[in-house]
C-alpha atoms as a PDB file:
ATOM      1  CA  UNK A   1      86.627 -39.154 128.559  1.00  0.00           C
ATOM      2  CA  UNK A   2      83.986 -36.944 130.093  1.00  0.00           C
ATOM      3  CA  UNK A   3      82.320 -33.706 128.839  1.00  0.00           C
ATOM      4  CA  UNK A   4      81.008 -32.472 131.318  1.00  0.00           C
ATOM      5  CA  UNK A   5      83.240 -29.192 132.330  1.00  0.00           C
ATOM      6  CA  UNK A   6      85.073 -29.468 136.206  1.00  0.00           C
ATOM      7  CA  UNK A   7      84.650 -26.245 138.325  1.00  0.00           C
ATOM      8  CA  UNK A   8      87.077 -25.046 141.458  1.00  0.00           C
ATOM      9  CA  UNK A   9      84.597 -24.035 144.363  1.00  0.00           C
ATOM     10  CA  UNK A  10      85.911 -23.189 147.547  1.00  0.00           C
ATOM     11  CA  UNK A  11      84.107 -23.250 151.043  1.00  0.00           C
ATOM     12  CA  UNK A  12      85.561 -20.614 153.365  1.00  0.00           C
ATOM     13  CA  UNK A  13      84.687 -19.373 157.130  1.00  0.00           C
ATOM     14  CA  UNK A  14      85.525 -19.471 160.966  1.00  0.00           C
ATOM     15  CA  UNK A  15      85.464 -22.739 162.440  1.00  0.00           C
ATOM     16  CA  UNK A  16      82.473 -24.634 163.401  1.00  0.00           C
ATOM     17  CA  UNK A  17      80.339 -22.661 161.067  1.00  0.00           C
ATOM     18  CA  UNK A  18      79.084 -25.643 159.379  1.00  0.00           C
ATOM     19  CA  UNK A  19      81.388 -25.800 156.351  1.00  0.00           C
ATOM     20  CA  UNK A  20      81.516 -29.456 156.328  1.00  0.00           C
ATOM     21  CA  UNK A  21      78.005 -30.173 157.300  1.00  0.00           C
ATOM     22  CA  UNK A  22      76.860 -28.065 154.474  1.00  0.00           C
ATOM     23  CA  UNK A  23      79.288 -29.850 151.846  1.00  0.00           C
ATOM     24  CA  UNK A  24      78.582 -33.625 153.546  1.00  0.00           C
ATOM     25  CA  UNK A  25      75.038 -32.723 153.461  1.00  0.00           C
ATOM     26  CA  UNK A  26      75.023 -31.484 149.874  1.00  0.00           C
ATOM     27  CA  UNK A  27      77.096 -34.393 148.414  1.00  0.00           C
ATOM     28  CA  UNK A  28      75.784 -37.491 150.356  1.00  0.00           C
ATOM     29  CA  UNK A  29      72.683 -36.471 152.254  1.00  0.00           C
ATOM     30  CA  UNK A  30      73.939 -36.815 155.229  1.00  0.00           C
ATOM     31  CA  UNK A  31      73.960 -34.924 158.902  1.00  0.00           C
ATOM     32  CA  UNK A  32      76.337 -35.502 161.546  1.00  0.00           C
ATOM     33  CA  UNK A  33      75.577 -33.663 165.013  1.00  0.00           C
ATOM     34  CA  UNK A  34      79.108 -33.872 165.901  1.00  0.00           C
ATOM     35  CA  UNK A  35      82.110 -33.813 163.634  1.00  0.00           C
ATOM     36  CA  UNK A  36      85.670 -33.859 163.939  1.00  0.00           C
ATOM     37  CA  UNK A  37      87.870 -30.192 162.438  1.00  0.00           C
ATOM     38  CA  UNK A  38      88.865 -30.277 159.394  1.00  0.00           C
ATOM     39  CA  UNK A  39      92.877 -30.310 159.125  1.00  0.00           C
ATOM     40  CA  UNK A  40      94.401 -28.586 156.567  1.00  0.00           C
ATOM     41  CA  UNK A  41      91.949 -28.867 153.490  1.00  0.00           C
ATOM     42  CA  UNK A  42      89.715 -31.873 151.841  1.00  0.00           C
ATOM     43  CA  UNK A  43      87.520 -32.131 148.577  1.00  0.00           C
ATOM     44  CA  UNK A  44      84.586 -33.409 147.354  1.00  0.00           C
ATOM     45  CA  UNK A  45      83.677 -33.417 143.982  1.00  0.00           C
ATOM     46  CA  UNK A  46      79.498 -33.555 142.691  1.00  0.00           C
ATOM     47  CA  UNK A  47      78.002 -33.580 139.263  1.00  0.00           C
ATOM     48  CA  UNK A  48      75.072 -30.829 139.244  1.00  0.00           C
ATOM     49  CA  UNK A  49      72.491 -30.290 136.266  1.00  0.00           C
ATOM     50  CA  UNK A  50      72.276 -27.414 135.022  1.00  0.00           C
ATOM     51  CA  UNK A  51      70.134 -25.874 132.608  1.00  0.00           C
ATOM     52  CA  UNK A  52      72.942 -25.434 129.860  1.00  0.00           C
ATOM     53  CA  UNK A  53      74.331 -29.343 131.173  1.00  0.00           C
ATOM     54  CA  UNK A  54      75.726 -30.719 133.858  1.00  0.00           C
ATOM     55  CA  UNK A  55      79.134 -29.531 135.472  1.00  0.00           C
ATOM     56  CA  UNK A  56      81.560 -31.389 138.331  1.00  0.00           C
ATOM     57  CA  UNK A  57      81.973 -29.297 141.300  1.00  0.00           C
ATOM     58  CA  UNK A  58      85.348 -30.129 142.688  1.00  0.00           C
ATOM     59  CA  UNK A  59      84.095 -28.668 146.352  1.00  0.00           C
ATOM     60  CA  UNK A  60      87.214 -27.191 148.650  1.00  0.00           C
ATOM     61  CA  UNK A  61      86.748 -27.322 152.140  1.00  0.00           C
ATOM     62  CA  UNK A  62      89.038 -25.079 153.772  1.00  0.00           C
ATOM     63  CA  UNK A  63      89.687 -25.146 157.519  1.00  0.00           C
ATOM     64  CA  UNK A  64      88.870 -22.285 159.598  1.00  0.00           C
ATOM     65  CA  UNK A  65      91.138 -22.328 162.535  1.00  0.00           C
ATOM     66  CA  UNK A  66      93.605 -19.293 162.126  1.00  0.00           C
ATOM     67  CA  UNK A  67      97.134 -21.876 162.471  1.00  0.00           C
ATOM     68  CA  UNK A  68      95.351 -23.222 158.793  1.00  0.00           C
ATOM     69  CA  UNK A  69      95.581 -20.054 157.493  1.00  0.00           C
ATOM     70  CA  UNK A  70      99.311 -20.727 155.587  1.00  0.00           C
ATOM     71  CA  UNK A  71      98.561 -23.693 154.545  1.00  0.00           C
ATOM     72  CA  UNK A  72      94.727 -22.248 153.447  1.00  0.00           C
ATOM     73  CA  UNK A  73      96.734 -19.682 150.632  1.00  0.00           C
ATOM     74  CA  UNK A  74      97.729 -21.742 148.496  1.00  0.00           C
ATOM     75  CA  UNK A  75      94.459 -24.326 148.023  1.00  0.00           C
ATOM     76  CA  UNK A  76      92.129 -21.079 146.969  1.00  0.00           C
ATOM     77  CA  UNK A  77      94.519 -20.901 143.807  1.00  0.00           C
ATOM     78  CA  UNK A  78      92.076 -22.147 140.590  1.00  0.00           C
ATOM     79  CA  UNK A  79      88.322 -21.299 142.872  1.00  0.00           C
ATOM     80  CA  UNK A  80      85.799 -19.669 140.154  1.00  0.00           C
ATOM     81  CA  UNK A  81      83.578 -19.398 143.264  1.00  0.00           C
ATOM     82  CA  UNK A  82      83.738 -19.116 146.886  1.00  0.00           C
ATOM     83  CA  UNK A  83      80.854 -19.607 149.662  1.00  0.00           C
ATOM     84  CA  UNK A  84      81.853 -17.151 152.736  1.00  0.00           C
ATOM     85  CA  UNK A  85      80.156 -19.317 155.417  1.00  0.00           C
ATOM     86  CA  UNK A  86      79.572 -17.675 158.766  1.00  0.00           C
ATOM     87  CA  UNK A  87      76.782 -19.054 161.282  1.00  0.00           C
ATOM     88  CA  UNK A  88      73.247 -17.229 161.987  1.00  0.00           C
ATOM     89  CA  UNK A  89      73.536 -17.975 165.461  1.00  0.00           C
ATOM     90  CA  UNK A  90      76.984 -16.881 166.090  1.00  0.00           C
ATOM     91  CA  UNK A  91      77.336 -12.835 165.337  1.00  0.00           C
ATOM     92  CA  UNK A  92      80.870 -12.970 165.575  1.00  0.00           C
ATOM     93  CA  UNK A  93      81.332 -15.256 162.430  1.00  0.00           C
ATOM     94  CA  UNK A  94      79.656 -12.461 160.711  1.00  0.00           C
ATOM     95  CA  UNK A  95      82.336  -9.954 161.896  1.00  0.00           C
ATOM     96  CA  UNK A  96      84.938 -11.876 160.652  1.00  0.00           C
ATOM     97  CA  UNK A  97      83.553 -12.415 156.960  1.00  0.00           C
ATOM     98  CA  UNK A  98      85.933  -8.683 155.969  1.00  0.00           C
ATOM     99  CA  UNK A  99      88.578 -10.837 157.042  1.00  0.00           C
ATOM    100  CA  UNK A 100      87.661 -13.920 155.136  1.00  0.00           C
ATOM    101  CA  UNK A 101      86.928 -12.105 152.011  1.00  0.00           C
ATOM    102  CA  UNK A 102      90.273 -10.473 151.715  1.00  0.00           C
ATOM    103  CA  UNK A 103      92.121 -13.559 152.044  1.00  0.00           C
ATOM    104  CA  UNK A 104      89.786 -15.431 149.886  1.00  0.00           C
ATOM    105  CA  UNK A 105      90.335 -11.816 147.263  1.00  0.00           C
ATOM    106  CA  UNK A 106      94.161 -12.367 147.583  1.00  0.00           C
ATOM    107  CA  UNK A 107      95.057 -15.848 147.091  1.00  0.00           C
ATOM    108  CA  UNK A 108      92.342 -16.525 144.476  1.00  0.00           C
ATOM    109  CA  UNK A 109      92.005 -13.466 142.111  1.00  0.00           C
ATOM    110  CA  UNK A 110      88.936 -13.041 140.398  1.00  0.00           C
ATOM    111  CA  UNK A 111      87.381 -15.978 142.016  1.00  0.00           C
ATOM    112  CA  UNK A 112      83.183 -14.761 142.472  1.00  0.00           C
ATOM    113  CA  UNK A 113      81.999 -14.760 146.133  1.00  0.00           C
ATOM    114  CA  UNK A 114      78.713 -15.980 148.090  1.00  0.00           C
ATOM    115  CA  UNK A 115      77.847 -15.008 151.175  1.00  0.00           C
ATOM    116  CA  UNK A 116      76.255 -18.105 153.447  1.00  0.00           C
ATOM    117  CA  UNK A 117      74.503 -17.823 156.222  1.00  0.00           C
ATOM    118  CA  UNK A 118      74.406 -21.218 157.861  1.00  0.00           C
ATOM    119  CA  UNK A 119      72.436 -22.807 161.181  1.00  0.00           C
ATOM    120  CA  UNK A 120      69.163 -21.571 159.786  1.00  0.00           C
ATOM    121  CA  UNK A 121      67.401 -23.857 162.520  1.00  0.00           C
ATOM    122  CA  UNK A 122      69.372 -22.147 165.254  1.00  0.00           C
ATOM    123  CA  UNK A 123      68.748 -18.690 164.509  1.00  0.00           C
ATOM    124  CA  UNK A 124      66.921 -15.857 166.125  1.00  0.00           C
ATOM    125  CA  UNK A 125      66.792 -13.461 163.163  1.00  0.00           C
ATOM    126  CA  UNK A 126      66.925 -13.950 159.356  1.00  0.00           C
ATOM    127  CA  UNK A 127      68.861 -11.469 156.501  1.00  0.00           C
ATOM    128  CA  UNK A 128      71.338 -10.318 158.974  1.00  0.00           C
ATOM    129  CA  UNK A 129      74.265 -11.446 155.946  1.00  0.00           C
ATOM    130  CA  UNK A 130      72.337  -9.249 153.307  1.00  0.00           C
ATOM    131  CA  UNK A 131      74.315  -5.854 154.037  1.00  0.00           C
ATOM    132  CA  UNK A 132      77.438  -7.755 153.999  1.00  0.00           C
ATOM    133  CA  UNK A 133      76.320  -9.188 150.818  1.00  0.00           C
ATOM    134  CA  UNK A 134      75.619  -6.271 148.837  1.00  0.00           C
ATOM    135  CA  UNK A 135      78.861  -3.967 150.595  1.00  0.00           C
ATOM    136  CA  UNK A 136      80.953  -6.604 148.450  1.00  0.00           C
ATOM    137  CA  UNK A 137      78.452  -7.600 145.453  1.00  0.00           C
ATOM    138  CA  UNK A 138      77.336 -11.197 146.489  1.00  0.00           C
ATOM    139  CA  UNK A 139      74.512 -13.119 146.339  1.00  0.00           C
ATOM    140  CA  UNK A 140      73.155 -14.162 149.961  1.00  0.00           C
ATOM    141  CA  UNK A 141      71.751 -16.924 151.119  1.00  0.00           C
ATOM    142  CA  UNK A 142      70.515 -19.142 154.244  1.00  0.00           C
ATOM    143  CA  UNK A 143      70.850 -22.698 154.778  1.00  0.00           C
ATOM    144  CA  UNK A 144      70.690 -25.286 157.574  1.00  0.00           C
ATOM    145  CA  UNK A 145      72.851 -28.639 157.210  1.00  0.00           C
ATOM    146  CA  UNK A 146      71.145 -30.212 159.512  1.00  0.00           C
ATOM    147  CA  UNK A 147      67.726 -29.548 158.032  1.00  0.00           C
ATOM    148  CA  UNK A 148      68.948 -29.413 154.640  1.00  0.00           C
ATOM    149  CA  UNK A 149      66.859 -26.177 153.936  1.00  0.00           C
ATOM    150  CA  UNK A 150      68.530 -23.588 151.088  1.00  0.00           C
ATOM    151  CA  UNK A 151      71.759 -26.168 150.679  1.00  0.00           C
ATOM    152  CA  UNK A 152      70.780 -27.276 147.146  1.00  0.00           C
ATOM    153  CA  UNK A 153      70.159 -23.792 146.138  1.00  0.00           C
ATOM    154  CA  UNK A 154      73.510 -22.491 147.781  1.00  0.00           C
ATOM    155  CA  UNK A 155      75.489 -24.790 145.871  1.00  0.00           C
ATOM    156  CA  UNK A 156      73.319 -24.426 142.309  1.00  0.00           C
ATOM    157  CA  UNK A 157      74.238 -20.658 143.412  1.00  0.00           C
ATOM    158  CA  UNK A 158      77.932 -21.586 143.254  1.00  0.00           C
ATOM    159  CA  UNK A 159      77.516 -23.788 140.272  1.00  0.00           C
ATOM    160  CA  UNK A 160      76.335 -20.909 138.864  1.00  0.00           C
ATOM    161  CA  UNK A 161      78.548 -18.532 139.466  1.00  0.00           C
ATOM    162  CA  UNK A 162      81.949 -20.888 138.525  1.00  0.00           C
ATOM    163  CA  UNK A 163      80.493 -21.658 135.142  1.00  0.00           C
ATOM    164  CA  UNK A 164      79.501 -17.973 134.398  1.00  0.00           C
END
């Protein structure tokens, strides 16, 4: 038997925002240009060292097209920590983060929340998550899938926070 403590994280957004890219990046190093939806839900789990010892991530990759949204409810149940993911190049994914965070805030109570923003390489401007960030008390940071810039530290983030 194993140790090392397992953590809920959860990966929420509008579609196409990267979610997958940032959790396929993170847990096998890989980039795909083009990838299919998810459907539904799907998990990965990764060990990450941490100062105080390791912990599993069990990673929760929720689907972002609104006709998910039922099925969505119940999988937040259990998340110590969820990334709000919305894309730097795409303002309108930031508009819908309210949205996100309330039915992130009902169906997985006391879960702690991160504020992502993701497509670092395509973006015209930097910070423009912060506000958003600090209107709900979140941590903020930008990443890029493809690049792999600020993915390592958005998940040690979430590590982080579950275990805290």
């Amino acid at each position: 038997m194993s140790d090392i403590p397992l953590y809920k994280v959860s990966i929420a957004g509008d579609e196409a925002v990267g979610k997958t890219s940032l959790i396929r990046r993170y847990c096998e190093g890989k980039f795909e240009e083009s990838r299919v939806a998810t459907i539904g839900v799907d998990f990965q789990t990764k060990v990450v060292d941490r100062p105080l010892g390791a912990v599993k991530l069990s990673i929760w990759d929720m689907a972002g097209q609104s006709r998910f949204e039922v099925v969505r409810t119940g999988m937040y149940r259990g998340s110590r920590a969820t990334a709000l993911v919305f894309d730097l190049s795409n303002p309108a994914t930031l508009e819908h983060l309210p949205a996100w965070c309330g039915e992130v805030q009902t169906n997985a109570k006391g879960t702690k929340l991160l504020v992502v923003g993701n497509k670092l390489d395509l973006a015209s401007e930097r910070g423009v998550g912060k506000a958003f960030a600090d209107s709900i008390g979140a941590a903020y940071v930008e990443t890029s899938a493809q690049s792999g810039e600020g993915v390592t530290e958005m998940f040690d983030a979430l590590a982080e926070l579950a275990s805290g």
